[in-house]
PDB file of N, CA and C in Angstrom:
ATOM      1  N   UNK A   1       0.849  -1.167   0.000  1.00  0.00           N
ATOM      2  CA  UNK A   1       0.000   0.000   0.000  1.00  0.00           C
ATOM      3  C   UNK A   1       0.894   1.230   0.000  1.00  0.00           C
ATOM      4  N   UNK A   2       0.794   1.889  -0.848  1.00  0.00           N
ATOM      5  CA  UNK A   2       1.348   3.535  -0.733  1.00  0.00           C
ATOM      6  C   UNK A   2       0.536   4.645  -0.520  1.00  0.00           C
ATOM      7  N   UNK A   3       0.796   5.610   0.985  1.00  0.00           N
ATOM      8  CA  UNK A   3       0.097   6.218   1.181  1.00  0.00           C
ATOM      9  C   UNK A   3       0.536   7.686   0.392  1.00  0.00           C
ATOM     10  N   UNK A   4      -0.174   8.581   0.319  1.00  0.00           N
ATOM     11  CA  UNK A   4       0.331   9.667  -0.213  1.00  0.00           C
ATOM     12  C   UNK A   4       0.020  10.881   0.826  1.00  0.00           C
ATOM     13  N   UNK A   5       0.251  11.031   2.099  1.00  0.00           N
ATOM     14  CA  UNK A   5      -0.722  12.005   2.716  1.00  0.00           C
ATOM     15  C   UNK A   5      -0.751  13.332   2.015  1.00  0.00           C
ATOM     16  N   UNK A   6       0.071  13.854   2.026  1.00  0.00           N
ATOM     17  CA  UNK A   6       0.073  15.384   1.040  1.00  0.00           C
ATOM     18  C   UNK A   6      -0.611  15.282   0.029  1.00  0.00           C
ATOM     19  N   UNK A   7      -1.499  14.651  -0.121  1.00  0.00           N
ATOM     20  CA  UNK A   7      -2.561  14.561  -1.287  1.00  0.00           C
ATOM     21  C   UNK A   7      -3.880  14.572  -1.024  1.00  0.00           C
ATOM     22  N   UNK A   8      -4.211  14.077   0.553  1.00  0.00           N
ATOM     23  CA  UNK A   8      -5.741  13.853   0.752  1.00  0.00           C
ATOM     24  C   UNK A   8      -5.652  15.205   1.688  1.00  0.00           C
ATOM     25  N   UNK A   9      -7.289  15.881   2.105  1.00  0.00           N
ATOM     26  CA  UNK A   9      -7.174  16.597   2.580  1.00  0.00           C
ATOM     27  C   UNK A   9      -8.215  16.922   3.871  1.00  0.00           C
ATOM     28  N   UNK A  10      -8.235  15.793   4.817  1.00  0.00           N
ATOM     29  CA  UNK A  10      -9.431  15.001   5.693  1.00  0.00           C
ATOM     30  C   UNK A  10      -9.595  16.488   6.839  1.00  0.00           C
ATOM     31  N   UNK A  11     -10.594  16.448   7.115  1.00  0.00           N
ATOM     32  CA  UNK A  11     -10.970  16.982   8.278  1.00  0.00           C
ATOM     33  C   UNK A  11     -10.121  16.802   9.464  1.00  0.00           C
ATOM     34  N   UNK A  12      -9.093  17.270  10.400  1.00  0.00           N
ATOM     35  CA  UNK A  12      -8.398  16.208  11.255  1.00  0.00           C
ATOM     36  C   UNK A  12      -9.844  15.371  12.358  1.00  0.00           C
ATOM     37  N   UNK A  13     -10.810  16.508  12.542  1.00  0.00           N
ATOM     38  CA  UNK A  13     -11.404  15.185  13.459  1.00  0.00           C
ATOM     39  C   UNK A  13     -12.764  14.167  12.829  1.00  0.00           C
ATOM     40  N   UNK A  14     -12.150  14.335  11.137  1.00  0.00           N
ATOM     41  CA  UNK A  14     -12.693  13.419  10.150  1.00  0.00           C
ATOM     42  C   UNK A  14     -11.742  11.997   9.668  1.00  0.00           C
ATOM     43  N   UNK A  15     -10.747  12.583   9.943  1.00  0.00           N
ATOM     44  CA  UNK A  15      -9.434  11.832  10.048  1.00  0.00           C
ATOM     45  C   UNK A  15      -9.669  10.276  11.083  1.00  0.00           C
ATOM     46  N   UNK A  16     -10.029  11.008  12.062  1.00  0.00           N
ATOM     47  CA  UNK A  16      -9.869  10.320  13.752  1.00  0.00           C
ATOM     48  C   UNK A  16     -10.743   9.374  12.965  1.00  0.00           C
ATOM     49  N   UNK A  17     -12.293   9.449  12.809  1.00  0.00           N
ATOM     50  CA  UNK A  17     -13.222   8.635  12.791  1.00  0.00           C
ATOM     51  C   UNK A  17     -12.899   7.677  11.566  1.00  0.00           C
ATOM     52  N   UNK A  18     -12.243   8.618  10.954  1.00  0.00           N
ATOM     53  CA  UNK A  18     -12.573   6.953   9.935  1.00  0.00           C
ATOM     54  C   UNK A  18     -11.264   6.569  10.563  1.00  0.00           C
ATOM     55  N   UNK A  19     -10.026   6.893  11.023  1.00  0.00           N
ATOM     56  CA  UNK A  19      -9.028   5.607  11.342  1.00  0.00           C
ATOM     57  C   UNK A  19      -9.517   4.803  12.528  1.00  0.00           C
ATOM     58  N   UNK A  20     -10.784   5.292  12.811  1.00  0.00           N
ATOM     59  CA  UNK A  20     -11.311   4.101  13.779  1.00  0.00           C
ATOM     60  C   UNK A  20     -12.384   2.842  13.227  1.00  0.00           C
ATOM     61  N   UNK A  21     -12.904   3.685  12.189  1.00  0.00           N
ATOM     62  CA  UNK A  21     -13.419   2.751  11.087  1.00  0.00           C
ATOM     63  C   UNK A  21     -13.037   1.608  10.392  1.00  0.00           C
ATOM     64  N   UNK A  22     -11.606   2.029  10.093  1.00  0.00           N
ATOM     65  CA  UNK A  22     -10.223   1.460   9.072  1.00  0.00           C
ATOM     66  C   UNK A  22      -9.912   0.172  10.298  1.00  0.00           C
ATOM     67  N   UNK A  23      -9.732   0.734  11.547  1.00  0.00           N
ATOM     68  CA  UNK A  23      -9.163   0.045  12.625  1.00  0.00           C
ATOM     69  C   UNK A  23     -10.432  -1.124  13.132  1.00  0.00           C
ATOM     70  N   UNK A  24     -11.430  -0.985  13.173  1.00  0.00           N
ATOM     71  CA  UNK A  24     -12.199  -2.167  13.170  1.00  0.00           C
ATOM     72  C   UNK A  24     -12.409  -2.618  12.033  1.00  0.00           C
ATOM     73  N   UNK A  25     -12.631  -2.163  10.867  1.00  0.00           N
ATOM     74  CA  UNK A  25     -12.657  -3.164   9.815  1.00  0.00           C
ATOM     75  C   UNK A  25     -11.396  -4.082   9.817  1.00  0.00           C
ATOM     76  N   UNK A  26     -10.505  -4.287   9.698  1.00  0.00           N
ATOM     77  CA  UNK A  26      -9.781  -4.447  10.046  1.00  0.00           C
ATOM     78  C   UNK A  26      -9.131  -5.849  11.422  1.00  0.00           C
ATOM     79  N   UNK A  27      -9.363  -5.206  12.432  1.00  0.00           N
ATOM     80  CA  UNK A  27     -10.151  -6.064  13.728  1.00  0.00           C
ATOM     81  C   UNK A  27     -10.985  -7.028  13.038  1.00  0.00           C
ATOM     82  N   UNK A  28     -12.394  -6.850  12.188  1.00  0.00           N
ATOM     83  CA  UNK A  28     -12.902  -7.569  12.307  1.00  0.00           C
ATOM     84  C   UNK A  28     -12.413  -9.016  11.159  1.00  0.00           C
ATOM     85  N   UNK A  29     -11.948  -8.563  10.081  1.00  0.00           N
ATOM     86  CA  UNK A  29     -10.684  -9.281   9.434  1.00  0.00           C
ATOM     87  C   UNK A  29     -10.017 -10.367  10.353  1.00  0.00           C
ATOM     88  N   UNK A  30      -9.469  -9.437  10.704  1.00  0.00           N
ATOM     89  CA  UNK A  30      -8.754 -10.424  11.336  1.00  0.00           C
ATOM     90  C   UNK A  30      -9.279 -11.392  12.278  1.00  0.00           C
ATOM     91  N   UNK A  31     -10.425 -11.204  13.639  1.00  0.00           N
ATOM     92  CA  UNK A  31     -11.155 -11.969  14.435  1.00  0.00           C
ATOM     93  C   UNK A  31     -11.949 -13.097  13.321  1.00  0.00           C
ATOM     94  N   UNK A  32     -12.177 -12.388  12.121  1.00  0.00           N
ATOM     95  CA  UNK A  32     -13.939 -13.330  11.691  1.00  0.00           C
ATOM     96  C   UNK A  32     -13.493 -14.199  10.267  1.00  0.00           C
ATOM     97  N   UNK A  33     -12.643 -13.097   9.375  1.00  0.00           N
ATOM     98  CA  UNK A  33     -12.766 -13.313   8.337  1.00  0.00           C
ATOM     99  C   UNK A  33     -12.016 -14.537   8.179  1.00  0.00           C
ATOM    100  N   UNK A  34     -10.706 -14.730   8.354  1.00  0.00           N
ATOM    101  CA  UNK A  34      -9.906 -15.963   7.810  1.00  0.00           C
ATOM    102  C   UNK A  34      -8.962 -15.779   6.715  1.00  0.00           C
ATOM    103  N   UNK A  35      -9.007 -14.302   6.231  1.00  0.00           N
ATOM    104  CA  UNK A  35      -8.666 -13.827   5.063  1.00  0.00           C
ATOM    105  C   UNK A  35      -7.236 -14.408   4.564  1.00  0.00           C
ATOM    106  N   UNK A  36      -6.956 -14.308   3.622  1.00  0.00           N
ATOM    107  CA  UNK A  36      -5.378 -14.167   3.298  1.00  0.00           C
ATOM    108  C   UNK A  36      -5.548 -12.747   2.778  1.00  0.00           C
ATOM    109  N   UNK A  37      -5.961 -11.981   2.019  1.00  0.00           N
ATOM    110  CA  UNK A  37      -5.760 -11.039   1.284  1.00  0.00           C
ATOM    111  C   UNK A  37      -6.750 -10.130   1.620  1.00  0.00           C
ATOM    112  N   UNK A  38      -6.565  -8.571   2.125  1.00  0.00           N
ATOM    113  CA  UNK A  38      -6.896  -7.151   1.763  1.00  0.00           C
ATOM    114  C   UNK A  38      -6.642  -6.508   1.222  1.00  0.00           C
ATOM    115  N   UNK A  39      -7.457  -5.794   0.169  1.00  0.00           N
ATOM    116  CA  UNK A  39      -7.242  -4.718  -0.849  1.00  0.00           C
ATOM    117  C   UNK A  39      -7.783  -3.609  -0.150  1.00  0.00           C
ATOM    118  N   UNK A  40      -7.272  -2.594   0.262  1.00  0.00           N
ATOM    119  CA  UNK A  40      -7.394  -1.021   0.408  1.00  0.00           C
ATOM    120  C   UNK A  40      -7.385  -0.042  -0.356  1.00  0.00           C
ATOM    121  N   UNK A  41      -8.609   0.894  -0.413  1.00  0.00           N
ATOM    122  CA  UNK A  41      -8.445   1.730  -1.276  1.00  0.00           C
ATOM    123  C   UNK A  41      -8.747   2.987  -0.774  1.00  0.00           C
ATOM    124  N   UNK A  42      -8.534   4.090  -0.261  1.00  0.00           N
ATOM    125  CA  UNK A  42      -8.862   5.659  -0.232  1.00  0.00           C
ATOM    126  C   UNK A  42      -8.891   6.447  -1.494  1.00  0.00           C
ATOM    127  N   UNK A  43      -9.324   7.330  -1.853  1.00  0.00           N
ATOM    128  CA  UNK A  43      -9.536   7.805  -2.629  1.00  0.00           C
ATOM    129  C   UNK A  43     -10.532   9.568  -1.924  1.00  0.00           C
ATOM    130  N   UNK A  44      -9.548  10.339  -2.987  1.00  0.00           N
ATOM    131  CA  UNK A  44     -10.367  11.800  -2.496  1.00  0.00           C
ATOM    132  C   UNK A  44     -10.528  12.217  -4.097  1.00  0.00           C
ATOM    133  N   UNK A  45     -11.438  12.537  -4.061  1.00  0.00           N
ATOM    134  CA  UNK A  45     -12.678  13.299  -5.599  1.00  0.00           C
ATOM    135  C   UNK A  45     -12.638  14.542  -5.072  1.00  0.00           C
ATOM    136  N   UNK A  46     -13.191  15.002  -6.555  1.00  0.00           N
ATOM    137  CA  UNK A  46     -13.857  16.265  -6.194  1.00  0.00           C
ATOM    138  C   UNK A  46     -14.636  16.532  -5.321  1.00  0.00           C
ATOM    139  N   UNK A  47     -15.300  15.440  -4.835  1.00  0.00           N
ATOM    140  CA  UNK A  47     -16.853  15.707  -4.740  1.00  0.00           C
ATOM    141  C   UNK A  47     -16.902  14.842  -3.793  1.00  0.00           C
ATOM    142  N   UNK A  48     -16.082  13.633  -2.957  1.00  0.00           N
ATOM    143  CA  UNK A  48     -15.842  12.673  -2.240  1.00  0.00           C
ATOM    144  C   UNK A  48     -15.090  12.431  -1.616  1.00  0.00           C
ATOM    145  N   UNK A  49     -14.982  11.516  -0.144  1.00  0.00           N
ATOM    146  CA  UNK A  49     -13.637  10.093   0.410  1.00  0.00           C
ATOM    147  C   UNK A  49     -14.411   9.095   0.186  1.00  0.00           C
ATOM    148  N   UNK A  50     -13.391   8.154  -0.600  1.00  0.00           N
ATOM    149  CA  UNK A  50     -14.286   6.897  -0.951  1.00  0.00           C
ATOM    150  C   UNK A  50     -13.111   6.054  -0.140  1.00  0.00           C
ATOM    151  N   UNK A  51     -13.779   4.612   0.832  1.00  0.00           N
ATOM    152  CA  UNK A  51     -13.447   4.051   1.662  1.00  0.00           C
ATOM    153  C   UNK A  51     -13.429   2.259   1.235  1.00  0.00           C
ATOM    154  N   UNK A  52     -12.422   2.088   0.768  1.00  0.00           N
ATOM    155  CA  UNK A  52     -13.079   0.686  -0.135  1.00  0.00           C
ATOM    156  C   UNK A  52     -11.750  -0.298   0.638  1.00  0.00           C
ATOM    157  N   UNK A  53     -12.657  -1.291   1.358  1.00  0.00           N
ATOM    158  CA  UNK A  53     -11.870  -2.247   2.024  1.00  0.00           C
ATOM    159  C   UNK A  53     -12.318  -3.816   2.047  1.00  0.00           C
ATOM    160  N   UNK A  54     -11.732  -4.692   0.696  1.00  0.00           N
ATOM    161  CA  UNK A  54     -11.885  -5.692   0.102  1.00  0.00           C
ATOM    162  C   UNK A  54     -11.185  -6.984   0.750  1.00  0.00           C
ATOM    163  N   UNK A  55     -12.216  -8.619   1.377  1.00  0.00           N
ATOM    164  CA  UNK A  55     -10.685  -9.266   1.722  1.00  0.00           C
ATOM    165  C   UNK A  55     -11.355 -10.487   0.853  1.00  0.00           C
ATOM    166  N   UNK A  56     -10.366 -11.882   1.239  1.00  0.00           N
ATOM    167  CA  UNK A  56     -10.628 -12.949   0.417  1.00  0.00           C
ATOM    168  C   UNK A  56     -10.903 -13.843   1.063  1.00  0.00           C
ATOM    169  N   UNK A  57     -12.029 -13.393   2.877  1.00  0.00           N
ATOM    170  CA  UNK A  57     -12.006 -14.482   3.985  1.00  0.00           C
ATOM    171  C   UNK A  57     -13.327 -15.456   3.444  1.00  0.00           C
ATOM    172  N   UNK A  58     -14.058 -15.578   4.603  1.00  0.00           N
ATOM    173  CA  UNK A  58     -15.197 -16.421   4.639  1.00  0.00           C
ATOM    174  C   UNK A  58     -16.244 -15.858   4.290  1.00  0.00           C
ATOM    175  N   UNK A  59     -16.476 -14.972   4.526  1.00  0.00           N
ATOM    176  CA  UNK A  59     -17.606 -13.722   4.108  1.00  0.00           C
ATOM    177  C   UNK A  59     -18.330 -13.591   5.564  1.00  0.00           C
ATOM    178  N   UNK A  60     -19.556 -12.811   5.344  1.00  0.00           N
ATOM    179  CA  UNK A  60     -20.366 -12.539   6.900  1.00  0.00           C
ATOM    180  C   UNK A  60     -21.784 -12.941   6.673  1.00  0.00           C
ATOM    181  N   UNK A  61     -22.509 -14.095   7.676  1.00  0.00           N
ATOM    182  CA  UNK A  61     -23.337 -14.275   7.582  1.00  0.00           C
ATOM    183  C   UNK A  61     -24.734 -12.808   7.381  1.00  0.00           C
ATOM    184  N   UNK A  62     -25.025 -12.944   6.160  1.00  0.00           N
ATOM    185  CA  UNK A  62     -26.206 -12.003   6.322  1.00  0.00           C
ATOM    186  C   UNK A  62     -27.264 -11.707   7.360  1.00  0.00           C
ATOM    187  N   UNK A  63     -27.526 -12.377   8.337  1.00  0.00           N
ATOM    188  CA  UNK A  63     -28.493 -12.264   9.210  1.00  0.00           C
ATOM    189  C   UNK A  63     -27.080 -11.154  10.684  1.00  0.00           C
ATOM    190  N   UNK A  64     -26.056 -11.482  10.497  1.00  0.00           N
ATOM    191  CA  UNK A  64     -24.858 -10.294  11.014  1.00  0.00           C
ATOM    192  C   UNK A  64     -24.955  -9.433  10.706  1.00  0.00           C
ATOM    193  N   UNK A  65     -24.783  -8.816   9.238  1.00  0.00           N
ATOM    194  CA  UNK A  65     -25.304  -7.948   8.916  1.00  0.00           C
ATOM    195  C   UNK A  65     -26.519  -6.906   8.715  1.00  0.00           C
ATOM    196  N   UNK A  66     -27.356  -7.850   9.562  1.00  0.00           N
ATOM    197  CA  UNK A  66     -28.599  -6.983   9.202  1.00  0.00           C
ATOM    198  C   UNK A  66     -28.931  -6.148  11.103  1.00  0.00           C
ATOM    199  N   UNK A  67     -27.938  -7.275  11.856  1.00  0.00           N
ATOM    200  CA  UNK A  67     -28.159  -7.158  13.521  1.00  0.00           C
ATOM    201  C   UNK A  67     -27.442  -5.896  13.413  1.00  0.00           C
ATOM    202  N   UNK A  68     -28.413  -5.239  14.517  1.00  0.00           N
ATOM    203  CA  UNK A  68     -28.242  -3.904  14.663  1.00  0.00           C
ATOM    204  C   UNK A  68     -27.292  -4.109  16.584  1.00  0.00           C
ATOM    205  N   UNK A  69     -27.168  -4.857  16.498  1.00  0.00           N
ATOM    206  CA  UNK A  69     -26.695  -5.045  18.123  1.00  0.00           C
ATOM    207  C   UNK A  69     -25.124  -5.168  18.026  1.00  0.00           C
ATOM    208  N   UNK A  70     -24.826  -5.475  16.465  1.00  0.00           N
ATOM    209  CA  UNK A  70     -23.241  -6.202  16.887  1.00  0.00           C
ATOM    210  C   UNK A  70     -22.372  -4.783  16.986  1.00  0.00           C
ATOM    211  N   UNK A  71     -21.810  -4.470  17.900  1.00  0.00           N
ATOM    212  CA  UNK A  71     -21.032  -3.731  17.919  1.00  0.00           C
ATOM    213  C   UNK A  71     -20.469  -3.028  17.276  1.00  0.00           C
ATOM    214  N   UNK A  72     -19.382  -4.264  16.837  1.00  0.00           N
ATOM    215  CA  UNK A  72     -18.473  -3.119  15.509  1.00  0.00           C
ATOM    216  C   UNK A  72     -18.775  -2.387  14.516  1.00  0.00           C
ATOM    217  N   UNK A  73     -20.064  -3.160  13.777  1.00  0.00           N
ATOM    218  CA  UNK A  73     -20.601  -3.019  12.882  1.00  0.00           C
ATOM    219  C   UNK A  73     -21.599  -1.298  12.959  1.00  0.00           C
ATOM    220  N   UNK A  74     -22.073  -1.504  14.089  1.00  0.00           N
ATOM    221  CA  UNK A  74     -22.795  -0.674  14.520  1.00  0.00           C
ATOM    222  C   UNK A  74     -22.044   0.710  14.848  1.00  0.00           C
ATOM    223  N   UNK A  75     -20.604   0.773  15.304  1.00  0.00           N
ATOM    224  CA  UNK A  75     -19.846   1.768  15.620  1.00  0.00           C
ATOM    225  C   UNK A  75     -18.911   2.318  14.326  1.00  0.00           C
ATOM    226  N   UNK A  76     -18.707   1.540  13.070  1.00  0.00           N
ATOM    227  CA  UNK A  76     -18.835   1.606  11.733  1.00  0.00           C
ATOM    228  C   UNK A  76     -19.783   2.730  11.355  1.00  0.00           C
ATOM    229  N   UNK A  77     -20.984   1.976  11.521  1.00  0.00           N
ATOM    230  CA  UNK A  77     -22.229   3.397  10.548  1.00  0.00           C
ATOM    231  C   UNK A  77     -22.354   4.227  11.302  1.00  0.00           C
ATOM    232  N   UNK A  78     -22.131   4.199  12.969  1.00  0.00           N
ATOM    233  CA  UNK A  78     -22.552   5.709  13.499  1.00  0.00           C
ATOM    234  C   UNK A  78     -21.273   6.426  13.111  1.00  0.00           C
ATOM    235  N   UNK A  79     -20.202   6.305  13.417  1.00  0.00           N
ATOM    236  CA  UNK A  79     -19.106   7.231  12.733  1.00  0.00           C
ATOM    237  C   UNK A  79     -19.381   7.798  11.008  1.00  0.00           C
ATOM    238  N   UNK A  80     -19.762   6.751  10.780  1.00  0.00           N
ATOM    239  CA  UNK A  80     -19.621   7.231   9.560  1.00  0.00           C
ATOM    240  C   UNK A  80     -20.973   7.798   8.796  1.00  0.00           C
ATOM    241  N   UNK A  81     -22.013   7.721   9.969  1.00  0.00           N
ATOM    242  CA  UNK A  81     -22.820   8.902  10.003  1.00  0.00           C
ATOM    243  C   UNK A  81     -22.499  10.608  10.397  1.00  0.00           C
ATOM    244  N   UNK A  82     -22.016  10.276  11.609  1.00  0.00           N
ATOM    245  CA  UNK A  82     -21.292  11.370  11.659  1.00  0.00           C
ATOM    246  C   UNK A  82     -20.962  12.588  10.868  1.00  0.00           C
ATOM    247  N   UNK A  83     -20.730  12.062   9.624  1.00  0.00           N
ATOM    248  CA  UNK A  83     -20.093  12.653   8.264  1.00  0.00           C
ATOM    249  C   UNK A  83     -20.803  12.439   7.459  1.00  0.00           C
ATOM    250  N   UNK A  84     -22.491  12.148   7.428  1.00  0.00           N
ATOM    251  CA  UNK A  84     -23.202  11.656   6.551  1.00  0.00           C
ATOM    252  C   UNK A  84     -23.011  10.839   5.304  1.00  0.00           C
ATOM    253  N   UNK A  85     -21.692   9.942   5.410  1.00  0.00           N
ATOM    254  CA  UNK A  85     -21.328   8.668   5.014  1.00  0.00           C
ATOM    255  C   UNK A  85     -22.100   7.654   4.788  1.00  0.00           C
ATOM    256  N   UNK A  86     -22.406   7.317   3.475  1.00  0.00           N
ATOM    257  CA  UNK A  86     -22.770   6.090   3.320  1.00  0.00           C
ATOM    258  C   UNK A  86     -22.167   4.555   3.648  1.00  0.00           C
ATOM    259  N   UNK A  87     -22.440   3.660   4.147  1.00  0.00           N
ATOM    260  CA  UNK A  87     -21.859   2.129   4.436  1.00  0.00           C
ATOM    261  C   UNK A  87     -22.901   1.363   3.533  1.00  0.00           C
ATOM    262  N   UNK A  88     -21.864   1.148   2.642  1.00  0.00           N
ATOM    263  CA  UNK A  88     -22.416  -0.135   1.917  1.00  0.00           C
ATOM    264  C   UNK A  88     -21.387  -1.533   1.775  1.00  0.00           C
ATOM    265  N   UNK A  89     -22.394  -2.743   2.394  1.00  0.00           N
ATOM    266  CA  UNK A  89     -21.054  -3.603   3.030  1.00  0.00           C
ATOM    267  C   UNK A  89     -21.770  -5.048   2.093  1.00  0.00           C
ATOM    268  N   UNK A  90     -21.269  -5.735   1.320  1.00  0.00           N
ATOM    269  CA  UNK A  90     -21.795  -6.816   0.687  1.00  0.00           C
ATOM    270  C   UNK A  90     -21.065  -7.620   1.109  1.00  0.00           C
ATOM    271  N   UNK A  91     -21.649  -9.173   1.287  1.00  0.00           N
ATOM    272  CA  UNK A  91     -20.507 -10.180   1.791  1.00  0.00           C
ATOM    273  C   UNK A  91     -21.096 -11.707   0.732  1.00  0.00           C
ATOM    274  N   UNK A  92     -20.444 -12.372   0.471  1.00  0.00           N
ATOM    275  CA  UNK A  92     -20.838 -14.035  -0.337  1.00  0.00           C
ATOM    276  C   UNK A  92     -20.279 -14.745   0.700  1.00  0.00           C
ATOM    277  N   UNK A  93     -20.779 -16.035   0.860  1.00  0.00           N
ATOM    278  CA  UNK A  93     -20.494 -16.718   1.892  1.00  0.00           C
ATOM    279  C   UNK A  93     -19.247 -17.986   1.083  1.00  0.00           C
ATOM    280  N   UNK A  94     -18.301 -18.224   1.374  1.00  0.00           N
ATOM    281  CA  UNK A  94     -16.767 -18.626   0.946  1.00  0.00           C
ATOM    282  C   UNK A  94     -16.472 -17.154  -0.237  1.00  0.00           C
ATOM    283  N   UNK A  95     -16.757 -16.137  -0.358  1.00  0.00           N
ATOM    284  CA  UNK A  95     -16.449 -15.264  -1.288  1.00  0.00           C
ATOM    285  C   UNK A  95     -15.659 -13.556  -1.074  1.00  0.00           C
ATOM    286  N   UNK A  96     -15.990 -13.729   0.631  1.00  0.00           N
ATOM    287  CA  UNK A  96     -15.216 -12.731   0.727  1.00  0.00           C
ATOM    288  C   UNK A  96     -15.940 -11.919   1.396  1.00  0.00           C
ATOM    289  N   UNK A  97     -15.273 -10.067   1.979  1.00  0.00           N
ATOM    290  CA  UNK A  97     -16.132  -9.033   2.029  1.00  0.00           C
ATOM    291  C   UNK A  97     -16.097  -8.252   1.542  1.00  0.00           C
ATOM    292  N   UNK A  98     -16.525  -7.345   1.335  1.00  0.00           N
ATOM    293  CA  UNK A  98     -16.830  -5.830   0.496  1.00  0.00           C
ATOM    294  C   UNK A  98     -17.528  -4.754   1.277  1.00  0.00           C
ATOM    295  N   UNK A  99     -16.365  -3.434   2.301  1.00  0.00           N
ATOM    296  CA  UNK A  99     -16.768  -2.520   2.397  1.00  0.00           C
ATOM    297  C   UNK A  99     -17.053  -1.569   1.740  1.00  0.00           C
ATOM    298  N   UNK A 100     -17.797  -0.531   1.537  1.00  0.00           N
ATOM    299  CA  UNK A 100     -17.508   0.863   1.010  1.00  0.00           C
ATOM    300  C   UNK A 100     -18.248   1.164   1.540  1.00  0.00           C
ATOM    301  N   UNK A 101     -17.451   2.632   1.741  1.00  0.00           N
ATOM    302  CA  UNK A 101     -17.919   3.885   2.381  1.00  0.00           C
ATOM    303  C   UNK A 101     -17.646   5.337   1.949  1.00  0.00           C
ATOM    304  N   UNK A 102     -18.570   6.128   1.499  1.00  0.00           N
ATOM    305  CA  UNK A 102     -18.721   7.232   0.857  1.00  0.00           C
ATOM    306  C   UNK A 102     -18.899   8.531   1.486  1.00  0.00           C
ATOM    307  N   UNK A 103     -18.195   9.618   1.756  1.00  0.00           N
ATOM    308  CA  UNK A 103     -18.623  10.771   2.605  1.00  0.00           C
ATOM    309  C   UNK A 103     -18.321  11.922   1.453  1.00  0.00           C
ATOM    310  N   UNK A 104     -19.368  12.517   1.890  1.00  0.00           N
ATOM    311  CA  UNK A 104     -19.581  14.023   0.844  1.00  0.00           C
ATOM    312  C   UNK A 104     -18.196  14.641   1.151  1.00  0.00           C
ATOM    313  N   UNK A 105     -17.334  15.255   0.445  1.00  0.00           N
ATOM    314  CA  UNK A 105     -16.666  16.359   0.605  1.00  0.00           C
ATOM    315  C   UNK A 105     -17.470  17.791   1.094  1.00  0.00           C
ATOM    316  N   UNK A 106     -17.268  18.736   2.060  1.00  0.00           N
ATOM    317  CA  UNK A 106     -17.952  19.150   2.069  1.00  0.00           C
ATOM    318  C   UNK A 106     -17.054  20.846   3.580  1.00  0.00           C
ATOM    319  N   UNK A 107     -17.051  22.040   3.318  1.00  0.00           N
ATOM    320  CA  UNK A 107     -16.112  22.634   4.124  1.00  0.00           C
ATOM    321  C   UNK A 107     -17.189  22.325   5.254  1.00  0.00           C
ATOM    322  N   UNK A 108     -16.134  21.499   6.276  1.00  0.00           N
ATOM    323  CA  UNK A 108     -16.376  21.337   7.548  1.00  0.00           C
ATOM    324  C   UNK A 108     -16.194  22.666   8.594  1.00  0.00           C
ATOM    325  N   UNK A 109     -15.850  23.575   8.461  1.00  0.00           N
ATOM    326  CA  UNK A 109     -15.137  24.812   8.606  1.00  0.00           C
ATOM    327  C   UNK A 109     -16.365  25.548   8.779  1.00  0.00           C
ATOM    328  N   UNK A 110     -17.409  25.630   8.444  1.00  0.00           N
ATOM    329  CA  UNK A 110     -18.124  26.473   8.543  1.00  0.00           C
ATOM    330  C   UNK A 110     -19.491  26.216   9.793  1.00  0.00           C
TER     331      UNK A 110
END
């Protein structure tokens, strides 16, 4: 992975939340998935932070995903409500997971 920081241009306490985002996805990788392989992607648009965090584990039972109780999951979308961030999380079962997460660019500053 090559980061470029002098290129993105995060909120610092937009920063915080998603490296806590990054940091349980992540966590949960590692506890659930089984993975061998993560693909990471950040990305800053015009108009966007796009949050794309791909692995090659077991996948997540859908009825997990839909529980509003599990923790991590749950501390995921409120952060990334926060920032009126979208979480869109797809999983296949032996196929893997698929985060993304989308936050408006937008001057926080005001």
């Amino acid at each position: 992975m090559t980061i470029e920081p002098e290129k993105i241009s995060l909120p610092p306490e937009m920063s915080t939340d998603l490296f806590r985002i990054f940091q349980e996805t992540l966590t949960n990788i590692t506890r659930h998935a089984h993975a061998s392989n993560v693909m990471i992607s950040f990305v800053e648009d015009e108009d966007t932070y796009k949050l794309d965090v791909k692995d090659d584990g077991i996948g997540i039972d859908p009825a997990i995903l839909e529980n509003t109780s599990s923790l991590g999951l749950l501390g995921i979308r409120e952060r990334a409500l926060i920032w009126s961030g979208q979480v869109d999380i797809q999983s296949t079962e032996g196929g893997g997971t698929w985060l993304k997460i989308e936050f408006p660019k937008v001057n926080y500053d005001q």
